[in-house]
C-alpha atoms as a PDB file:
ATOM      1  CA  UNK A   1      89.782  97.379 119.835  1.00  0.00           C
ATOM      2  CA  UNK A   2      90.357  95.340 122.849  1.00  0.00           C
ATOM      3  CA  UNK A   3      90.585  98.335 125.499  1.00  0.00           C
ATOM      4  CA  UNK A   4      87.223  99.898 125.024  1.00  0.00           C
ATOM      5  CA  UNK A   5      84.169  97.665 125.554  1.00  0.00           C
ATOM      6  CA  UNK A   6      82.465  98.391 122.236  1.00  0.00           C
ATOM      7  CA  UNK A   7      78.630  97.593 121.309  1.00  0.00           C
ATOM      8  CA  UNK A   8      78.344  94.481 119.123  1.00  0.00           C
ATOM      9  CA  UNK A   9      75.826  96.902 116.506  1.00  0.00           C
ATOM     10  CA  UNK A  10      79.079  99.430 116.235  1.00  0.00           C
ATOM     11  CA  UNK A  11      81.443  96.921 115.762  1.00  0.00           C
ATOM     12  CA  UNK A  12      81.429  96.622 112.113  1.00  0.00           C
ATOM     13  CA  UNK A  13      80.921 100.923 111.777  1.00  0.00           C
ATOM     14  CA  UNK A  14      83.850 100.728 113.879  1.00  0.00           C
ATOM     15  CA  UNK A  15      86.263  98.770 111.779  1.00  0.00           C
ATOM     16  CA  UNK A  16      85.188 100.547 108.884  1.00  0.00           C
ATOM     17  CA  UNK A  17      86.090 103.916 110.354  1.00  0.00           C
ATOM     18  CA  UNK A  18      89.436 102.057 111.601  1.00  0.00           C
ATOM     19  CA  UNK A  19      90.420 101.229 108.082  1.00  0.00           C
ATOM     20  CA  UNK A  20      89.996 104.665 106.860  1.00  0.00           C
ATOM     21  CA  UNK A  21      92.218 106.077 109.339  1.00  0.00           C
ATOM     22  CA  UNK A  22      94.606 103.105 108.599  1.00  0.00           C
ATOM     23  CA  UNK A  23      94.406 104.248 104.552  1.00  0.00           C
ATOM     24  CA  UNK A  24      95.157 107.952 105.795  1.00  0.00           C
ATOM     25  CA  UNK A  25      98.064 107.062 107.424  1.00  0.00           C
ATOM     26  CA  UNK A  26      99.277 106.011 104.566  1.00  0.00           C
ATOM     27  CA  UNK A  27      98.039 108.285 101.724  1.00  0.00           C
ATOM     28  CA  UNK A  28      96.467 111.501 103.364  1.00  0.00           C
ATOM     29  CA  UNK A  29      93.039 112.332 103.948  1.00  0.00           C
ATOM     30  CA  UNK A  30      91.977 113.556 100.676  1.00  0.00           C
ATOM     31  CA  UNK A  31      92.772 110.095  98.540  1.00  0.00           C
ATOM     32  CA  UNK A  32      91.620 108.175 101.678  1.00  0.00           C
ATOM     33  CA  UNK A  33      88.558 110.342 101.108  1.00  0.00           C
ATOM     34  CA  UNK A  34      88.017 109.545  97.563  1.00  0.00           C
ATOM     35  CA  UNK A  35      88.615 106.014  98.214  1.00  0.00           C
ATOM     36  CA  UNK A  36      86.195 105.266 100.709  1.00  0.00           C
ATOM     37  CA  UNK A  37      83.584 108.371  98.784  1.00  0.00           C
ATOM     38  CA  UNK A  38      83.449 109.950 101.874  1.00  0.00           C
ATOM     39  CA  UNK A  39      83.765 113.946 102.403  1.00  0.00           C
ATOM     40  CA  UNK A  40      87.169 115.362 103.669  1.00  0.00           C
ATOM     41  CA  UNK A  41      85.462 116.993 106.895  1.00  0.00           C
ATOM     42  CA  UNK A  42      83.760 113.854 107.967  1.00  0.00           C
ATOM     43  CA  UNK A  43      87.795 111.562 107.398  1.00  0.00           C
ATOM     44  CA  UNK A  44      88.912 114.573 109.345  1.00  0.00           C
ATOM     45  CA  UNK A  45      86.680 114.786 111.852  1.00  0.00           C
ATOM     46  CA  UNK A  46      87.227 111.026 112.435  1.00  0.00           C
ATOM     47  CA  UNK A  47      91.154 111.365 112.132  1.00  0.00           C
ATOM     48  CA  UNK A  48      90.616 113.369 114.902  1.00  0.00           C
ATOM     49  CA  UNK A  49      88.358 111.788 117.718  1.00  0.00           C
ATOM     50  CA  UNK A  50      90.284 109.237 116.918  1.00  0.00           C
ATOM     51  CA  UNK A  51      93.519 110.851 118.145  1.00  0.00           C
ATOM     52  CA  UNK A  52      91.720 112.431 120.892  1.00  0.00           C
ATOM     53  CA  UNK A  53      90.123 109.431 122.600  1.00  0.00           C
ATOM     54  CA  UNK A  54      91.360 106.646 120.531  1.00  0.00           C
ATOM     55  CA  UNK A  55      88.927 103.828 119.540  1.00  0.00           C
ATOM     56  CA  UNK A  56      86.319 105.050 121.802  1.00  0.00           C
ATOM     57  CA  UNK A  57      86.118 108.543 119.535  1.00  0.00           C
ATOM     58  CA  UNK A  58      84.714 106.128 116.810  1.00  0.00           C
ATOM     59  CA  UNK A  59      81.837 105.304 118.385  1.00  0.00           C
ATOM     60  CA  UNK A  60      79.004 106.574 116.388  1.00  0.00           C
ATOM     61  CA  UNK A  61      77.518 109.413 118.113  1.00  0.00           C
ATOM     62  CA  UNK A  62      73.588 109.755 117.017  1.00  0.00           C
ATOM     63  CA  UNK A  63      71.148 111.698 119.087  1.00  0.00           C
ATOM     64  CA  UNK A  64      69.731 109.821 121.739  1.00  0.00           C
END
């Protein structure tokens, strides 16, 4: 989390998010899912930003 300059009031959202993705690595998105009771399009769409634009993609992203 060191390369992107990341607000302190995301910081905890952010680690959260990062542990998901850690859990799908290892078990898939659908346990990681039902771990975490999250949906399977919201793990994916994470899994996702997060390959695209690394930690920054985790950022939330509410309307302004």
């Amino acid at each position: 989390m060191a390369d992107v300059s990341i607000p302190p009031r995301y910081r905890a959202r952010v680690k959260q998010r990062l542990k998901v993705l850690a859990y799908v690595e290892k078990y898939g998105i659908r346990p990681a899912a039902r771990h975490f009771a999250l949906s399977r399009i919201t793990v994916r769409a994470w899994r996702d930003r997060y390959r695209a634009s690394g930690v920054a993609g985790l950022l939330p992203r509410y309307p302004r």
